[in-house]
Protein backbone atom coordinates (compact mmCIF):
# COMPACT_ATOMS: atom_id res chain seq x y z
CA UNK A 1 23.51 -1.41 21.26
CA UNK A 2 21.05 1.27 20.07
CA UNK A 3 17.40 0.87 21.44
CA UNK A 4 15.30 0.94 18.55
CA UNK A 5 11.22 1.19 18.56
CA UNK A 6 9.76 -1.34 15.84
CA UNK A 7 8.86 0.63 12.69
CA UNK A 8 5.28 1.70 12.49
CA UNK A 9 3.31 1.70 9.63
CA UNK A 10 4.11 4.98 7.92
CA UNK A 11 7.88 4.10 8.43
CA UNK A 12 7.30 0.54 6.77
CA UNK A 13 5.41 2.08 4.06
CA UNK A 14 8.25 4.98 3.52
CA UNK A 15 10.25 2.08 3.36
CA UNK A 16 8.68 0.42 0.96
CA UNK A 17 8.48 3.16 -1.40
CA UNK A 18 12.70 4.17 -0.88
CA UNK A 19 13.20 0.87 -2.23
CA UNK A 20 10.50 1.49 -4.92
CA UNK A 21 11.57 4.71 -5.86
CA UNK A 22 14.66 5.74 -4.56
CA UNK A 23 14.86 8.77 -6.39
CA UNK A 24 11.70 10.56 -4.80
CA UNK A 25 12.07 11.87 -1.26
CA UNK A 26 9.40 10.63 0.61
CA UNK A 27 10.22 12.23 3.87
CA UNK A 28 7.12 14.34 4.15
CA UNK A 29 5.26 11.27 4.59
CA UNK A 30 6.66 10.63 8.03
CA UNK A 31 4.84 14.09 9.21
CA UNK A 32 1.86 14.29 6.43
CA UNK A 33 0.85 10.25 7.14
CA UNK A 34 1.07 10.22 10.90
CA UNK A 35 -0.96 13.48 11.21
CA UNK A 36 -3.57 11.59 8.24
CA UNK A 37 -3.54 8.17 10.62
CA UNK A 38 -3.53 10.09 13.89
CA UNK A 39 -6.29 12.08 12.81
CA UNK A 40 -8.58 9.52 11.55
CA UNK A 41 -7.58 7.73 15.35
CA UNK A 42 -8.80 10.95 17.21
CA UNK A 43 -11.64 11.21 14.77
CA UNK A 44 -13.22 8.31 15.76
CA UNK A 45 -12.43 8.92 19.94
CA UNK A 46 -14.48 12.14 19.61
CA UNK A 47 -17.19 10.96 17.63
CA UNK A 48 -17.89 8.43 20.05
CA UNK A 49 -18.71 11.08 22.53
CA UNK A 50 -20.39 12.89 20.15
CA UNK A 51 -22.36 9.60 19.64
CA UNK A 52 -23.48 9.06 23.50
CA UNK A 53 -25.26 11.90 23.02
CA UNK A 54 -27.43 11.11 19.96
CA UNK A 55 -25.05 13.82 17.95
CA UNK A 56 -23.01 13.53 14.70
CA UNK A 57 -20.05 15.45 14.30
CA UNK A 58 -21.84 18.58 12.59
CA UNK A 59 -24.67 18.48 14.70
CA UNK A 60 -22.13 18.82 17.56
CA UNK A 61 -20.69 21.76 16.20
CA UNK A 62 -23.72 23.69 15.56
CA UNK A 63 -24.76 23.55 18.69
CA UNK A 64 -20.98 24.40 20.12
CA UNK A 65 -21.18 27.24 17.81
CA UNK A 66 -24.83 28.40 18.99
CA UNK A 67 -23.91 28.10 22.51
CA UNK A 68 -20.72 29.92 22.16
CA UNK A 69 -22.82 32.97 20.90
CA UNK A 70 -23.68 33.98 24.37
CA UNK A 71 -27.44 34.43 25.32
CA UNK A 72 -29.62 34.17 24.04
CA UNK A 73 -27.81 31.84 22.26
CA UNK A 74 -28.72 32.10 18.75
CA UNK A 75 -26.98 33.19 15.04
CA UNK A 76 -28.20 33.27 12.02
CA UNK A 77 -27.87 30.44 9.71
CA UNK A 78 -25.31 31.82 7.15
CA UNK A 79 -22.95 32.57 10.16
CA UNK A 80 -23.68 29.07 11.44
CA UNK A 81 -22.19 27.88 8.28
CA UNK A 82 -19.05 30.14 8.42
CA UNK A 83 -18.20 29.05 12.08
CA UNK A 84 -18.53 25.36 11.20
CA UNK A 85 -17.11 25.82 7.98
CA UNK A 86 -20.11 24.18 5.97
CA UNK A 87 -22.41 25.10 2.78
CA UNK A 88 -25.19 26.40 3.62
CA UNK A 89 -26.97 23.17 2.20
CA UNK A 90 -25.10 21.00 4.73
CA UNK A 91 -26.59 23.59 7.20
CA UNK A 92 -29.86 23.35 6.50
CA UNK A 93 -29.62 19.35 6.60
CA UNK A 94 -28.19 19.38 10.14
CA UNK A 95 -30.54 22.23 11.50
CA UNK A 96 -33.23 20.39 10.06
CA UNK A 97 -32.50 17.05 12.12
CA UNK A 98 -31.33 19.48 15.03
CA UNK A 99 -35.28 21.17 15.15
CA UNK A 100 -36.85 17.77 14.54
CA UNK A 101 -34.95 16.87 17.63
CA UNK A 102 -36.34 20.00 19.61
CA UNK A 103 -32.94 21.34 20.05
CA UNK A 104 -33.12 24.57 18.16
CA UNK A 105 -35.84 26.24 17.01
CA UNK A 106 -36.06 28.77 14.16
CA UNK A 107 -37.92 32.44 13.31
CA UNK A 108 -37.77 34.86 10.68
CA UNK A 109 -35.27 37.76 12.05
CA UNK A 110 -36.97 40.78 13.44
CA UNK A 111 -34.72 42.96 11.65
CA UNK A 112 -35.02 41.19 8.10
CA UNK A 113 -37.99 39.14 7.64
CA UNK A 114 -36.31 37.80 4.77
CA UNK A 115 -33.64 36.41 7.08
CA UNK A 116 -33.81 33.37 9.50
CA UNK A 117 -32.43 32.83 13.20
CA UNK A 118 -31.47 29.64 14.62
CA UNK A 119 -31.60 29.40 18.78
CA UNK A 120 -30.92 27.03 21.09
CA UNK A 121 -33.85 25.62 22.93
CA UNK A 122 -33.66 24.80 26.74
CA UNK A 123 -32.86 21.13 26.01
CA UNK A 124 -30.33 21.70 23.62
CA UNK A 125 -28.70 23.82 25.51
CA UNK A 126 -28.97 21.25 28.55
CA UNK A 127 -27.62 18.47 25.78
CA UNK A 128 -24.62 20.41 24.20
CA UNK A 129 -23.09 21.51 28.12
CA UNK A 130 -23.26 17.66 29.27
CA UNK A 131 -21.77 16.84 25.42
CA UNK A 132 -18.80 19.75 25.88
CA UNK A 133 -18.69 18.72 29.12
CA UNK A 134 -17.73 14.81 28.31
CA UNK A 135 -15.79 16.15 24.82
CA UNK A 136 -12.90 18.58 26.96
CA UNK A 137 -12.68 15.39 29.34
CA UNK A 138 -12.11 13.25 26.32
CA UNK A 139 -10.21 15.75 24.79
CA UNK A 140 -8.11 15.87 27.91
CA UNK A 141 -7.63 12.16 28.16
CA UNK A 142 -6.76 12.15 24.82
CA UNK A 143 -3.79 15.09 25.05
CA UNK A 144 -2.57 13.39 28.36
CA UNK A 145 -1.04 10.28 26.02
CA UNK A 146 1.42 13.48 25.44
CA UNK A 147 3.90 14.54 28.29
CA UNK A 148 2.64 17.86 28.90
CA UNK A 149 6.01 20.02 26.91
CA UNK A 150 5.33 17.55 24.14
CA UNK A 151 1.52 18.63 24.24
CA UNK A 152 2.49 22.48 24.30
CA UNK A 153 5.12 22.52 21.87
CA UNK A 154 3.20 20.66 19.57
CA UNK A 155 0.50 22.94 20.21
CA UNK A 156 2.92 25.36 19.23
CA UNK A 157 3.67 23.76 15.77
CA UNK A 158 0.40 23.03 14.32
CA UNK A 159 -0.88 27.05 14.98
CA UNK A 160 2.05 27.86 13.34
CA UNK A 161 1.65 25.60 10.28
CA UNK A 162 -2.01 26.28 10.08
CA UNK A 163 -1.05 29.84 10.00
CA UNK A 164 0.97 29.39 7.14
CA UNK A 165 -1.65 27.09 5.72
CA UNK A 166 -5.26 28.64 6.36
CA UNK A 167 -6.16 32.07 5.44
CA UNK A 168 -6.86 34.04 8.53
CA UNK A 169 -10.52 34.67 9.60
CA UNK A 170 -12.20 37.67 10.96
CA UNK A 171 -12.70 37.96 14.37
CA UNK A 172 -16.23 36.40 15.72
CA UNK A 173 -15.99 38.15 18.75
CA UNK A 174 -16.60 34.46 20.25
C-alpha cells in the first residue's frame, strides 16, 4: 500500500475546484498557493523579530539598507526608497517615525542643499546589528525546516523564476 500524506489545504481546495470546474487546469495553484500561504507563514515569523525590537517591517529595512551603505552609513532618501522598493511618501512616513525614535537623523546634502541625507545614528546602528543579528538566526531556523539540498535547490528555483519575473536592477554596489 502507497503511503500517502493527508491533503493540505491547497490540495483540498484544488480539489474542490476539479470537481467544480473540471475543464480549467488548476495546477498552478499547487505552486502559486503554497508559495501565497507559505509566505504569509514566514511573514509573520520575521515580523515577530522585527517586533522585539520596536520595528515594523519597513522600518527594518531602512535601517538594513542604511547600514548596508558602509560608513558612515547614510543614503539619500530617494535611494532609500529604491533599495526598499517604496514611494517616496511611504519613505518619508517611516523615516519620520525612525528620527522621532533617534535612530536616524537627517541634513540637507553638502553637495545639493536642495537634497536631503538620511544617517544612521549610534543607537540605530546599535538596534539594527542586534535586529540582523536575531533576523539571520530566525532566518536560519526557519530554512533548517528544509534538508539542506532541498534549501539550495530551491534557492536555485526561486532566483531563477524571479529572474524571469522581475526586471533586473542596477548594481548598488552594496
Amino acid at each position: 500500500m502507497e503511503d500517502r500524506q493527508p491533503l493540505d489545504h491547497v490540495a483540498r481546495i484544488q480539489a474542490d475546484w476539479r470537481r467544480e470546474r473540471p475543464d480549467v487546469d488548476v495546477t498552478p495553484q499547487g505552486v502559486i498557493g503554497r508559495l501565497h500561504r507559505l509566505a504569509g507563514h514566514l511573514t509573520k515569523e520575521l515580523c515577530a523579530v522585527y517586533d522585539r525590537y520596536g520595528l515594523s517591517e519597513g522600518e527594518f529595512d531602512v535601517l538594513c539598507a542604511l547600514r548596508r551603505a558602509g560608513e558612515p552609513y547614510e543614503r539619500a532618501p530617494g535611494e532609500l526608497a529604491v533599495h526598499t522598493m517604496v514611494t517616496t511618501g511611504a519613505m518619508t512616513k517611516r523615516l519620520d517615525r525612525l528620527e522621532r525614535a533617534g535612530l536616524v537623523t537627517r541634513r540637507r546634502s553638502d553637495d545639493d542643499q536642495r537634497s536631503r541625507i538620511v544617517a544612521l545614528t549610534r543607537p540605530g546602528r546599535e538596534l539594527i546589528d542586534r535586529a540582523f543579528t536575531d533576523h539571520m538566526r530566525n532566518e536560519r531556523r526557519l530554512l533548517d525546516l528544509l534538508p539542506p539540498s532541498e534549501a539550495e535547490a530551491l534557492e536555485t528555483l526561486l532566483t531563477s523564476w524571479l529572474a524571469r519575473a522581475e526586471p533586473p536592477s542596477p548594481p548598488t554596489g552594496d
